[in-house]
N, C-alpha and C. Protein backbone atom coordinates (compact mmCIF):
# COMPACT_ATOMS: atom_id res chain seq x y z
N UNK A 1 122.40 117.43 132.04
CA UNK A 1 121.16 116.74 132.34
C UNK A 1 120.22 117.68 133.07
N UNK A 2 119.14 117.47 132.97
CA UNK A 2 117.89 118.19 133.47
C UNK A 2 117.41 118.03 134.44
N UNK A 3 116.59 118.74 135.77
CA UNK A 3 116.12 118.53 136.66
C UNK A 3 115.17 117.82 136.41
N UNK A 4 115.36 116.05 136.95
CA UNK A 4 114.59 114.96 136.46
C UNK A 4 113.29 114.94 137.54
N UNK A 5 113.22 116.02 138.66
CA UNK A 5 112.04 116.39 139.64
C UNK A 5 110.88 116.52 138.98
N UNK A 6 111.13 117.51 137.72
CA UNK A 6 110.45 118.22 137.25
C UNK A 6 109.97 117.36 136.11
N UNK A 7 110.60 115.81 135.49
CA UNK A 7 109.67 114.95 135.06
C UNK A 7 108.59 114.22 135.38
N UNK A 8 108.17 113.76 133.97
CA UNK A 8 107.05 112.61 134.73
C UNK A 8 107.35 111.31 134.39
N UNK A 9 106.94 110.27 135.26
CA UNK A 9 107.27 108.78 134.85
C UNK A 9 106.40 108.23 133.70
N UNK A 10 106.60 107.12 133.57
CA UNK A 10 106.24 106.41 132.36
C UNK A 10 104.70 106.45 132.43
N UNK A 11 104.38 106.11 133.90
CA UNK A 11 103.30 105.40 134.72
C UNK A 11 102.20 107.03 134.48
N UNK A 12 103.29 108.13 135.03
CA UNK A 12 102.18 109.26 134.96
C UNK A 12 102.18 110.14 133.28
N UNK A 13 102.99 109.90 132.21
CA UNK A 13 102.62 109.90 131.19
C UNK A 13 101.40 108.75 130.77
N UNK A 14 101.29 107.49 130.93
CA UNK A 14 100.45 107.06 130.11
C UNK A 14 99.06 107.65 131.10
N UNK A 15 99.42 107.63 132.33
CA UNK A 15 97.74 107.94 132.55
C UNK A 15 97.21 109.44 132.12
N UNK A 16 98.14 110.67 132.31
CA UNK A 16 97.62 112.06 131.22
C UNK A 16 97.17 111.80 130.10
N UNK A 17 98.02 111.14 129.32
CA UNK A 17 98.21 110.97 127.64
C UNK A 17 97.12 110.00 127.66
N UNK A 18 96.42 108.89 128.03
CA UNK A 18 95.84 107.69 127.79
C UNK A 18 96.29 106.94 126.67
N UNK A 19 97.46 106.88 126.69
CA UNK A 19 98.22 105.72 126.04
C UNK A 19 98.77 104.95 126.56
N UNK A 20 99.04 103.61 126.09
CA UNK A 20 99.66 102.61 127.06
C UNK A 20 101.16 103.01 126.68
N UNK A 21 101.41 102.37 128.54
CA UNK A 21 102.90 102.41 127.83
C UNK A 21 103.58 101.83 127.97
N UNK A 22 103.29 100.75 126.85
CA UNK A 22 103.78 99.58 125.72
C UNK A 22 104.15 100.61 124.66
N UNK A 23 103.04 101.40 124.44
CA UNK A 23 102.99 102.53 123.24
C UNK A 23 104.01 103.63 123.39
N UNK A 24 104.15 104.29 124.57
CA UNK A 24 105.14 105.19 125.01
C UNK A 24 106.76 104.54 124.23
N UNK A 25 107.21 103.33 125.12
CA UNK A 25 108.16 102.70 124.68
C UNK A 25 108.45 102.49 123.62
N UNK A 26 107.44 102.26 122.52
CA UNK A 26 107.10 101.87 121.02
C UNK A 26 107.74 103.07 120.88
N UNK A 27 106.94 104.06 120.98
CA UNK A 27 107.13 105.49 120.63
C UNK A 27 108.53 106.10 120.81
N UNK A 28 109.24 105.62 122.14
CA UNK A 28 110.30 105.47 121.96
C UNK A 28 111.49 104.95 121.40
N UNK A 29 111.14 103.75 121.39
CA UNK A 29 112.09 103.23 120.34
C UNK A 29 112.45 103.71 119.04
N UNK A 30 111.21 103.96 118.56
CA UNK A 30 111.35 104.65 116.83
C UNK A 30 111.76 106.27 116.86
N UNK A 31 112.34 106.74 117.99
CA UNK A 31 112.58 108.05 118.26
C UNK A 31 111.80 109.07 118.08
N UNK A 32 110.37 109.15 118.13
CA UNK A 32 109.28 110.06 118.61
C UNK A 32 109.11 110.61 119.39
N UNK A 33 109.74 110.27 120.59
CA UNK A 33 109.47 110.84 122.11
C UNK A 33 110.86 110.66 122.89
N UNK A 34 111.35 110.99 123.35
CA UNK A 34 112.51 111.01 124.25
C UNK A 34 112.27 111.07 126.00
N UNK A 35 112.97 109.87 126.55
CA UNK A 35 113.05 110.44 128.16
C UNK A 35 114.49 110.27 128.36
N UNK A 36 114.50 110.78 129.81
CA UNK A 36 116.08 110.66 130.14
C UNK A 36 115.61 109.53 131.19
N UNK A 37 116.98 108.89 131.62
CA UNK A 37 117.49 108.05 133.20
C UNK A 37 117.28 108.80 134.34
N UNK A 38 116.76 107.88 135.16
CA UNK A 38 117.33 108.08 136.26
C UNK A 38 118.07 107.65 137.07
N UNK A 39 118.47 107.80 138.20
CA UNK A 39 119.86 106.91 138.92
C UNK A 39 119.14 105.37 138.78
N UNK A 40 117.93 105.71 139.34
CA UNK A 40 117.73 104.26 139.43
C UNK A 40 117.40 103.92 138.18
N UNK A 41 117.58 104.01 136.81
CA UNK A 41 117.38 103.73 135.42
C UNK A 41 115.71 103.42 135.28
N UNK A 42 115.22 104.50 135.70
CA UNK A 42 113.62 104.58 135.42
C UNK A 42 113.32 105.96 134.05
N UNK A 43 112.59 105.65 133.46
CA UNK A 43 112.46 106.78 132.30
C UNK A 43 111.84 107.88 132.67
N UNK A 44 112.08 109.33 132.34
CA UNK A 44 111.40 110.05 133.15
C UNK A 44 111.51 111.16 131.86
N UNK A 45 110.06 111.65 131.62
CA UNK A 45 109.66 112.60 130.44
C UNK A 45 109.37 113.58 130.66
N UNK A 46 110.18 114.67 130.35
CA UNK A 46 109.62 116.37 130.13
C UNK A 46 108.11 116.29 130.02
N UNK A 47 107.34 117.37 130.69
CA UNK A 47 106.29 117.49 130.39
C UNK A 47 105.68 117.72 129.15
N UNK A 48 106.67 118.47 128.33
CA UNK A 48 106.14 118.81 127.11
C UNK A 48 106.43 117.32 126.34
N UNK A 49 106.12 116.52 126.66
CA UNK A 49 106.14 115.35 125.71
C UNK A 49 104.53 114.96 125.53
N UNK A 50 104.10 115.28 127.06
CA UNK A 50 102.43 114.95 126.56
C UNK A 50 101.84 115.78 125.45
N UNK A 51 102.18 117.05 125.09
CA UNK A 51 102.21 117.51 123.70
C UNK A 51 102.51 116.90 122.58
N UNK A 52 103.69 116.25 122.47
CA UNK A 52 104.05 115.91 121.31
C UNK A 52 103.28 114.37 121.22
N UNK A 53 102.62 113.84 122.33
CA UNK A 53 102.23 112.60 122.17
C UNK A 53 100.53 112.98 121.48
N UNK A 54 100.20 114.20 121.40
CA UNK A 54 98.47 114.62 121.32
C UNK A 54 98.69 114.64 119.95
N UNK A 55 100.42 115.28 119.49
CA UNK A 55 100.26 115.87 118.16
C UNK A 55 100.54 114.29 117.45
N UNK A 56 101.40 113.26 117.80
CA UNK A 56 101.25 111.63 117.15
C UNK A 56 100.05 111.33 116.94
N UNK A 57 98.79 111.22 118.28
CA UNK A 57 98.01 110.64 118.01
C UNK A 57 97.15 111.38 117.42
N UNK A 58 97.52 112.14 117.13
CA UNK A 58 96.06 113.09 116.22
C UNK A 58 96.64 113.30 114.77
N UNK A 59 97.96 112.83 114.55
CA UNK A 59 98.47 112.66 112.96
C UNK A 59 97.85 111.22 112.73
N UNK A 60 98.13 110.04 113.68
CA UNK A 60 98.14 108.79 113.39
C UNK A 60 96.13 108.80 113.17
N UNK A 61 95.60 109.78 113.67
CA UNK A 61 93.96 109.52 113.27
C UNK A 61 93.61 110.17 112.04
N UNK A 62 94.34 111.08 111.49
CA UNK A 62 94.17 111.08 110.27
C UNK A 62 94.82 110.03 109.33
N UNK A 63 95.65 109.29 109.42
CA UNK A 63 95.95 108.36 108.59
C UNK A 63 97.47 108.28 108.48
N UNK A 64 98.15 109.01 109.08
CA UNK A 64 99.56 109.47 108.76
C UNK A 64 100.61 108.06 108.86
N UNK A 65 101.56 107.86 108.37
CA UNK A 65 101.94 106.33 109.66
C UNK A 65 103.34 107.35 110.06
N UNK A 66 103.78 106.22 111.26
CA UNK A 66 104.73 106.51 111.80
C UNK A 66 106.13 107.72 111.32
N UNK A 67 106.27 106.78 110.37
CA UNK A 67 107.56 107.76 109.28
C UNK A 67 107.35 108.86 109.20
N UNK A 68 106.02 109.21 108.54
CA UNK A 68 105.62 110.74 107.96
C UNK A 68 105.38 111.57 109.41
N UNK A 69 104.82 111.06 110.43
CA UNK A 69 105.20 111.69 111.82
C UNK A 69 106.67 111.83 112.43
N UNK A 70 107.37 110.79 112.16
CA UNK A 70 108.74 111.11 112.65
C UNK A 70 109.25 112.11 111.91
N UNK A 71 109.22 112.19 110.67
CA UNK A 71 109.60 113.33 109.52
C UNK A 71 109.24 114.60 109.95
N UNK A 72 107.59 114.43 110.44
CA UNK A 72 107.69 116.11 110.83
C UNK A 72 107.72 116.21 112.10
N UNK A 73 108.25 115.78 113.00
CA UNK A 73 108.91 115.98 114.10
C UNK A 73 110.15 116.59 114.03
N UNK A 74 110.59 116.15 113.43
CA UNK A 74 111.82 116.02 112.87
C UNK A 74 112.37 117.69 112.55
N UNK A 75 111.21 118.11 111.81
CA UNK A 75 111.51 119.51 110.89
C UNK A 75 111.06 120.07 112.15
N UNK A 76 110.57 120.17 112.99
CA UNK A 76 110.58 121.12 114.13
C UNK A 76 112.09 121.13 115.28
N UNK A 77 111.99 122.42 115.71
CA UNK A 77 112.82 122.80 116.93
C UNK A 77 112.40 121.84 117.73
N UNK A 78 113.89 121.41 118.78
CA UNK A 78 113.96 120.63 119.50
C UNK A 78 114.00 120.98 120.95
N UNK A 79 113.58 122.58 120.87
CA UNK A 79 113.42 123.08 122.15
C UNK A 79 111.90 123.65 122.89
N UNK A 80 111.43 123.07 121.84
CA UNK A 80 109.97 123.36 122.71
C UNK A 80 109.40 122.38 121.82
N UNK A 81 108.07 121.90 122.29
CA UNK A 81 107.25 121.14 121.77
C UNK A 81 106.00 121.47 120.73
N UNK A 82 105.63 120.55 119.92
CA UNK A 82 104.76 121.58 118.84
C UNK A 82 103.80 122.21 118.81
N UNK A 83 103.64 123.43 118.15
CA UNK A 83 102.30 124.37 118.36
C UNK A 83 101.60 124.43 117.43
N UNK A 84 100.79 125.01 118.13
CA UNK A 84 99.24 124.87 116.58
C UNK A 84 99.58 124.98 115.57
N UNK A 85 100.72 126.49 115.59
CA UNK A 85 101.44 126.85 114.53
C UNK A 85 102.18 125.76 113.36
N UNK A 86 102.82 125.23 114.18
CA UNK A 86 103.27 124.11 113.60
C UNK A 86 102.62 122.87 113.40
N UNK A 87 101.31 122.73 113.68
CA UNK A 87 100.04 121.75 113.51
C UNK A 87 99.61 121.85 112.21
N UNK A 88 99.59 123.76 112.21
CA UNK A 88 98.56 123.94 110.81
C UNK A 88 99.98 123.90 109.79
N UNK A 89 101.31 124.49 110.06
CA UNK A 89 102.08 124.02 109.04
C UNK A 89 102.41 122.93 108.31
N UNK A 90 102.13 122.02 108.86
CA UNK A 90 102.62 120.65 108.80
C UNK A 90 101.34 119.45 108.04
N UNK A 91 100.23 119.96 108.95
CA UNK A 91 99.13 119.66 107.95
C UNK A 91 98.40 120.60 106.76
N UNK A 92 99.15 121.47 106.66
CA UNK A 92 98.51 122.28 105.44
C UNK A 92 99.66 121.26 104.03
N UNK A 93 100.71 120.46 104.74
CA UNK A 93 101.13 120.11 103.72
C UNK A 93 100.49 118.61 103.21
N UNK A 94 99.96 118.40 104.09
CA UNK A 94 99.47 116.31 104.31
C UNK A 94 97.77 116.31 103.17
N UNK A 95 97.37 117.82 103.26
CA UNK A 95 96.42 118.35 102.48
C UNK A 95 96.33 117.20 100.92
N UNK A 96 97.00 117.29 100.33
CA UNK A 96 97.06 116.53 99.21
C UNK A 96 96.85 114.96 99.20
N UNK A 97 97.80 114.73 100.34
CA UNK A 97 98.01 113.02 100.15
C UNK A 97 96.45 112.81 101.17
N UNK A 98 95.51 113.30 101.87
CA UNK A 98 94.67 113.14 102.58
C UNK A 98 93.47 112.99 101.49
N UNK A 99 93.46 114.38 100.67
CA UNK A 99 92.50 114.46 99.39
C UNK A 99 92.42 113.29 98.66
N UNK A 100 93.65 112.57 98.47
CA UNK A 100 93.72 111.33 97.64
C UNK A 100 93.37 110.20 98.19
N UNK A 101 93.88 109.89 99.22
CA UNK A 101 92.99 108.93 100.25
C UNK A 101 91.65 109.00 99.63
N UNK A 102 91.06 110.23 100.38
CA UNK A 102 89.18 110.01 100.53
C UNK A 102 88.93 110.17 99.27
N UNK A 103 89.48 110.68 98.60
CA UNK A 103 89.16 109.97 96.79
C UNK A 103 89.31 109.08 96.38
N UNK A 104 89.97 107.93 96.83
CA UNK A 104 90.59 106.78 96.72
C UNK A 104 89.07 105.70 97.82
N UNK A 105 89.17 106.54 98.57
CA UNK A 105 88.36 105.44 99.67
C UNK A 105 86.93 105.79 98.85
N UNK A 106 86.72 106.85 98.17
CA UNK A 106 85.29 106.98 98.04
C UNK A 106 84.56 105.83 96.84
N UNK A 107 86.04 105.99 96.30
CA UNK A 107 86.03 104.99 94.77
C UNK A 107 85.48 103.99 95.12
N UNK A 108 85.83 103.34 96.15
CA UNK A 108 86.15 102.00 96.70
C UNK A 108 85.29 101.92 97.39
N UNK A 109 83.93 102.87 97.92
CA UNK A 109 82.99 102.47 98.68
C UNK A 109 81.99 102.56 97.44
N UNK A 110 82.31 103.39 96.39
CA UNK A 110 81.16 103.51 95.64
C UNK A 110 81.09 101.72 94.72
N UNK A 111 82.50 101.21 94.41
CA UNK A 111 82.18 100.11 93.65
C UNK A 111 81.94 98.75 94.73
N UNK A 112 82.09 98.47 96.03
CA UNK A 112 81.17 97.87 97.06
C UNK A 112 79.85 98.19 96.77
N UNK A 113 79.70 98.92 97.20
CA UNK A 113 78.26 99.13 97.11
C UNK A 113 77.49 98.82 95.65
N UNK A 114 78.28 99.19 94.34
CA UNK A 114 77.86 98.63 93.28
C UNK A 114 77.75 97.13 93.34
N UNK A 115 79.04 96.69 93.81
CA UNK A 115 78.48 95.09 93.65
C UNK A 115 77.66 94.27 94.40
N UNK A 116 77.68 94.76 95.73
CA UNK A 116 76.87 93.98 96.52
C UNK A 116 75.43 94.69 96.24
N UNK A 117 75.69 95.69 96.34
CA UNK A 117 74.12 96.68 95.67
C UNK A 117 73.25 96.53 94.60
N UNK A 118 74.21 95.36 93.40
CA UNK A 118 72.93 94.91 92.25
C UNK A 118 72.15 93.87 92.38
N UNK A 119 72.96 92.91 93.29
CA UNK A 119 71.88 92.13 93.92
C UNK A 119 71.97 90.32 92.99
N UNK A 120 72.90 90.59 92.29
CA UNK A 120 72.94 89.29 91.43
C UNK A 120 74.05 88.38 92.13
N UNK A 121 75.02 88.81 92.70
CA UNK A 121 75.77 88.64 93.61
C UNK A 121 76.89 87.45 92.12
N UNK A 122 76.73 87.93 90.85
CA UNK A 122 77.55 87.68 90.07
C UNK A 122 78.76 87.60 89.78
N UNK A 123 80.24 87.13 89.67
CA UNK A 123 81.13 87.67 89.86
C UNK A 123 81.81 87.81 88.75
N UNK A 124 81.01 87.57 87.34
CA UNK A 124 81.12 88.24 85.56
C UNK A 124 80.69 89.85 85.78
N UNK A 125 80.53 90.07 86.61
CA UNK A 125 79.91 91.69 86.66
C UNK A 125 80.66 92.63 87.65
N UNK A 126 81.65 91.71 88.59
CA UNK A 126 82.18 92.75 89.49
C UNK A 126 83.34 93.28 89.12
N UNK A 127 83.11 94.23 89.63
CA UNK A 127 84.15 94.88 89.04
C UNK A 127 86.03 94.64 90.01
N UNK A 128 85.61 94.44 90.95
CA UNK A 128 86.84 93.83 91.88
C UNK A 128 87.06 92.60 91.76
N UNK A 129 86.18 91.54 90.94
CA UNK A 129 86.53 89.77 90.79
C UNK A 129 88.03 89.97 89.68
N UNK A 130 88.71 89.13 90.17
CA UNK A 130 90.03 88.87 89.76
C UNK A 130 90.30 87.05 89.08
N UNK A 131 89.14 87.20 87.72
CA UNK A 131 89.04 85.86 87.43
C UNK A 131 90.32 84.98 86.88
N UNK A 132 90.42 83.92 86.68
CA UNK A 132 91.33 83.15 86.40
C UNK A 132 92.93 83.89 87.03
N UNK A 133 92.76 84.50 87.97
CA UNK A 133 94.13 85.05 88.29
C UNK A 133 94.51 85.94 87.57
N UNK A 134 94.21 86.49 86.61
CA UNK A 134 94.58 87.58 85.72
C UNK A 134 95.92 88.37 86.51
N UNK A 135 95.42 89.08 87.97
CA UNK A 135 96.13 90.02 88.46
C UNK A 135 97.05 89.77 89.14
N UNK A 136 97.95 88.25 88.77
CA UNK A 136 98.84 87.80 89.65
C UNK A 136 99.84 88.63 88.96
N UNK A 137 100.03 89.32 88.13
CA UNK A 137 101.26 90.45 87.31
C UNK A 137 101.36 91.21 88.32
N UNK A 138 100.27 91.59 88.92
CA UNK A 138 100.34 93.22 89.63
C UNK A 138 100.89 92.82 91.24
N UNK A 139 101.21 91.52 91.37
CA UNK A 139 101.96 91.46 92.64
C UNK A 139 100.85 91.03 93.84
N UNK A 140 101.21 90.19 95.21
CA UNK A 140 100.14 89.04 96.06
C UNK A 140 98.98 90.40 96.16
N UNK A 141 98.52 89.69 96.89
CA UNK A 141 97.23 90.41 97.32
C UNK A 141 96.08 90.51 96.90
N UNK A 142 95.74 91.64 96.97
CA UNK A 142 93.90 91.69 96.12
C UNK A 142 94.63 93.03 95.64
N UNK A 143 95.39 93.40 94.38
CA UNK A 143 95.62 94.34 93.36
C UNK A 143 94.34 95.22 93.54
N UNK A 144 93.48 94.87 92.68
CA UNK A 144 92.11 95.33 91.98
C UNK A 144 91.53 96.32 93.55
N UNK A 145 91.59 95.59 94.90
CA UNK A 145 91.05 96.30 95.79
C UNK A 145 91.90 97.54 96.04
N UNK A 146 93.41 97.07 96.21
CA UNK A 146 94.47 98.14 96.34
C UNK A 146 94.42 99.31 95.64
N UNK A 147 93.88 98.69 94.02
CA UNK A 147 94.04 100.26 93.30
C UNK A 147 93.15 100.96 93.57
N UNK A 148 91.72 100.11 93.95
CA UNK A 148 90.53 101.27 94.14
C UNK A 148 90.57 102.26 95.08
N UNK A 149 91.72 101.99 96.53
CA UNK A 149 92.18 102.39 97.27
C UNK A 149 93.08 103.73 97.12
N UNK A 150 94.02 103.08 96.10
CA UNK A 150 95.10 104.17 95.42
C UNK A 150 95.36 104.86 94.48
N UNK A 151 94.10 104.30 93.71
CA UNK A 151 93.79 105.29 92.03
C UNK A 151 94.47 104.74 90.98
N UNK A 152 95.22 103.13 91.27
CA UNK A 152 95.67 102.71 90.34
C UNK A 152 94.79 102.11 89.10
N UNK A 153 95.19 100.70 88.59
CA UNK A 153 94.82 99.92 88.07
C UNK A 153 93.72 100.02 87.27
């Protein structure tokens, strides 16, 4: 075990990091972040965790979810915390699935804007109306919005 002096509590992680910590714990649970005990069973975090908490929340603002962050946590050394190095490695790979997103989202702002944008407010003309149920094949939801999202349909 580690000189737990040289941690920080829950209380002085969330106020560095500005995350709650509801979120810390979250974060913990799904094994993202690690603290150790203390006698008195208080959690107490390596400093280098406020690192790894900058590199979550700055995956989770590009769009990443949880998994694909635990994954590349994962592929890093467990003895130091991550570096740019491993910032730009890791997102030079997310490169693709990011491209598809904002190709996906652009689709999907361009045919909004088509429909509310012609002004007839018709729904024989939209292209997202899902008449008589047609798209109950493709499973609950709003399909038609999903694919514009995902490049399906």
């Amino acid at each position: 075990m580690t000189k737990l002096a040289d941690h920080l509590s829950i209380g002085q992680v969330s106020e560095r990091s500005g995350v709650p910590h509801t979120a810390l714990r979250f974060y913990e649970e799904r094994g993202l972040i690690h603290s150790e005990r203390s006698a008195g069973n208080q959690r107490r975090y390596p400093r280098s965790v406020l690192r790894q908490i900058a590199f979550i929340r700055a995956a989770q603002r590009v769009g990443l979810s949880l998994e694909d962050i635990n994954a590349a946590l994962a592929s890093l050394p467990h003895d130091h915390p991550p570096t740019k190095a491993d910032w730009a490695r890791l997102s030079k790979g997310w490169q693709d699935e990011l491209d598809a997103r904002i190709d996906a989202l652009q689709r999907l702002r361009d045919r909004l804007t088509g429909c509310v944008g012609c002004g007839c407010l018709s729904l024989r003309s939209c292209g997202l109306y899902n008449s008589d149920d047609q798209m109950s094949r493709f499973g609950p939801g709003a399909p038609k919005l999903k694919a514009a999202t995902e490049g399906g349909i």
